[in-house]
Structure formats: structure tokens, C-alpha cells
Protein backbone atom coordinates (compact mmCIF):
# COMPACT_ATOMS: atom_id res chain seq x y z
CA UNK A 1 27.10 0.70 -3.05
CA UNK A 2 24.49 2.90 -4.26
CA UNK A 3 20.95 3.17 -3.83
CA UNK A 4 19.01 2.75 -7.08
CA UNK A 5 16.07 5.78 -6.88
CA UNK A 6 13.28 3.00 -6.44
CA UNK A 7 15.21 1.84 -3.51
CA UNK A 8 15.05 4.88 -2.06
CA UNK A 9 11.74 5.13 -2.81
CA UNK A 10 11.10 2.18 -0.97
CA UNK A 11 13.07 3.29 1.94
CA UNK A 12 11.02 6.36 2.25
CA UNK A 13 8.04 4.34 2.14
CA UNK A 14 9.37 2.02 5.32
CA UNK A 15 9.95 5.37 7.58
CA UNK A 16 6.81 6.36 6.77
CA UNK A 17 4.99 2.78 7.79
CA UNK A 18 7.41 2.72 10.81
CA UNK A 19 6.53 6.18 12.07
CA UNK A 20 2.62 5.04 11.92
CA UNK A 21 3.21 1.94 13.77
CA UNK A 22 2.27 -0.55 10.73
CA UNK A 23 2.78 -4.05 10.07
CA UNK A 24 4.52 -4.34 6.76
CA UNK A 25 6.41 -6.98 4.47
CA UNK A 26 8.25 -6.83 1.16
CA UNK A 27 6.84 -10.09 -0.44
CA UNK A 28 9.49 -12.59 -1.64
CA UNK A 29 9.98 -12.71 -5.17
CA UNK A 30 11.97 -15.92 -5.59
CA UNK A 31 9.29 -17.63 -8.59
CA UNK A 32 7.23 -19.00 -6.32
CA UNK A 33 4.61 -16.51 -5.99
CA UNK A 34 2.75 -14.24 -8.72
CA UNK A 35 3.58 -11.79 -11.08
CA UNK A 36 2.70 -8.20 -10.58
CA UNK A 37 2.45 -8.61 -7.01
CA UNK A 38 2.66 -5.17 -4.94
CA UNK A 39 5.82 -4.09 -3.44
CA UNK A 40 5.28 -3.52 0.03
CA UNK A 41 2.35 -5.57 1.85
CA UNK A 42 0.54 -3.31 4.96
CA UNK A 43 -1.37 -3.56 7.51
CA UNK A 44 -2.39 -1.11 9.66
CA UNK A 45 -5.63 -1.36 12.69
CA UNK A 46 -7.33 -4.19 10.24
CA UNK A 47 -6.88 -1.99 6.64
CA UNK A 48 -5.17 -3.81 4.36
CA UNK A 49 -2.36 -1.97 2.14
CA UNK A 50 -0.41 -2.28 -0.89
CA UNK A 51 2.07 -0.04 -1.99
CA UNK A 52 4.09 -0.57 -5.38
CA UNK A 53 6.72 2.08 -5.59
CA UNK A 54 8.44 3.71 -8.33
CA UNK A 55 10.88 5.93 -9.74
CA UNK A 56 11.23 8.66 -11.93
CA UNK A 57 8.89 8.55 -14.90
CA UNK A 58 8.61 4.60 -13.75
CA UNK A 59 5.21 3.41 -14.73
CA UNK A 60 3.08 0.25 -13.85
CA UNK A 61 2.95 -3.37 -15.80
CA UNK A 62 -0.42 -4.21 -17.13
CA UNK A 63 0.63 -7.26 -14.35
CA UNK A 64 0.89 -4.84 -11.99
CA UNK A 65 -2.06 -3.02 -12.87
CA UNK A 66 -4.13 -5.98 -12.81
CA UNK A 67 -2.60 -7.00 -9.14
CA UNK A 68 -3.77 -3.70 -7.50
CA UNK A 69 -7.05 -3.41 -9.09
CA UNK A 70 -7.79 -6.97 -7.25
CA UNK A 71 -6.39 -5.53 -4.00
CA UNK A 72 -8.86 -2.56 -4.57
CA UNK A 73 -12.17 -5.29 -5.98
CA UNK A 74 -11.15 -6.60 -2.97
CA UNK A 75 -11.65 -3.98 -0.11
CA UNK A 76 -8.13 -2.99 0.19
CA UNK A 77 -6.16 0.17 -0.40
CA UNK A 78 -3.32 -0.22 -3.33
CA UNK A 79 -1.07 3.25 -4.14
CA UNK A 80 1.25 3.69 -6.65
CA UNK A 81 4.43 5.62 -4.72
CA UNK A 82 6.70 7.30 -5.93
CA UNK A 83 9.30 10.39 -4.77
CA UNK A 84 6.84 13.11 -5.92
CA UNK A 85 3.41 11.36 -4.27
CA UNK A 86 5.15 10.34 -0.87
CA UNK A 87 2.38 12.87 0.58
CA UNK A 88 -0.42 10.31 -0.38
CA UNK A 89 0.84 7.28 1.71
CA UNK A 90 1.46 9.32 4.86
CA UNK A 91 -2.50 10.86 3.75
CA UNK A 92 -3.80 7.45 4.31
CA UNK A 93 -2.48 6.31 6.90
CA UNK A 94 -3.54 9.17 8.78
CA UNK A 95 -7.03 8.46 7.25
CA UNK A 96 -6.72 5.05 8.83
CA UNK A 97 -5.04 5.85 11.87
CA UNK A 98 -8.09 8.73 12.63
CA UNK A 99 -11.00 5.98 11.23
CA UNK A 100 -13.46 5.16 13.82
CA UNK A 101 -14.67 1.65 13.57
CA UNK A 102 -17.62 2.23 15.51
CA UNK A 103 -18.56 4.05 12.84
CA UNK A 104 -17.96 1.49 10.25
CA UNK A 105 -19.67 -0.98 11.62
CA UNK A 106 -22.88 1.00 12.07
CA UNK A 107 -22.83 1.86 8.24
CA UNK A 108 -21.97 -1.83 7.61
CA UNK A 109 -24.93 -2.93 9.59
CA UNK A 110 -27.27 -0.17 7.95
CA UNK A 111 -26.19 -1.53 4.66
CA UNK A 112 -26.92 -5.12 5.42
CA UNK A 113 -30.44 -4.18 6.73
């Protein structure tokens, strides 16, 4: 059987999270959670990721849309992926993966002050 191009998508997404060393998930999607809910769930040294992934000239639902802007309200990171972007996910998780948190927790404390 063949792979649809979101699938492989997807697949490219999960040797990229692999190769970093993350924790991921592909959320069940059975009707008992909610709509527009990312497609891959991360988490990588405390960051929280969500990565929807697409194909071709594949674009967003205003569900969608409204799902990742919460992740990103939120504190978290949420990309749209797809074959031509793959460059972005592997960007942060680098980003993350090179993060000191001594660092953020100085700023965090400076802010709070």
C-alpha cells in the first residue's frame, strides 16, 4: 500500500524527532478528544511542541488554526510542516536542544522582579 504525501510527511517528521532524542505522540483521534488538535504532540528538555503536517498546497482548518494559536497563547511552540519547510522543525529543535536554562530562569526571575 501506498503512502499518502501527508504520511510521508509525517514520517519525515518522526526521523527528525527520533534523531533529536524527543518524546513524541500522534494523539488519538477516535471522537473522544477535540477538533483541530495538532498532529504530532512533542516534547523535548521541558519545551512543549506541536507539529500539524501537511501536504502539497494542504492548508490549515480555521479548527486547526485556532488549536495552535492556543498552543502558542500558551507558551508552546506549534509549526505547520510540510515537505518544503522540513528545515524549520529540525531549526527548532536545535534551538531547544542548544537553550540554556540557566539562562531562562535568570530572565524569568528578572521579569518577575
Amino acid at each position: 500500500m501506498a503512502l499518502t504525501p501527508e504520511r510521508k510527511v509525517k514520517n519525515q517528521c518522526v526521523e527528525i524527532l527520533k534523531k533529536n532524542g524527543a518524546y513524541y505522540f500522534f494523539p488519538a483521534s477516535n471522537g473522544l478528544g477535540r477538533a483541530g488538535i495538532p498532529d504530532i504532540i512533542v516534547c523535548l528538555y521541558g519545551y512543549f511542541l506541536a507539529v500539524e503536517c501537511k501536504a502539497g498546497k494542504g492548508k490549515t482548518t480555521a479548527l486547526q488554526d485556532r488549536e495552535l494559536q492556543r498552543i502558542r497563547d500558551a507558551g508552546g511552540v506549534a509549526l505547520v510542516i510540510n515537505e518544503h519547510n522540513m528545515d524549520e522543525l529540525k531549526n527548532v529543535l536545535i534551538g531547544v536542544d542548544s537553550y540554556n536554562f540557566n539562562d531562562l530562569l535568570r530572565n524569568l526571575i528578572k521579569e518577575l522582579k
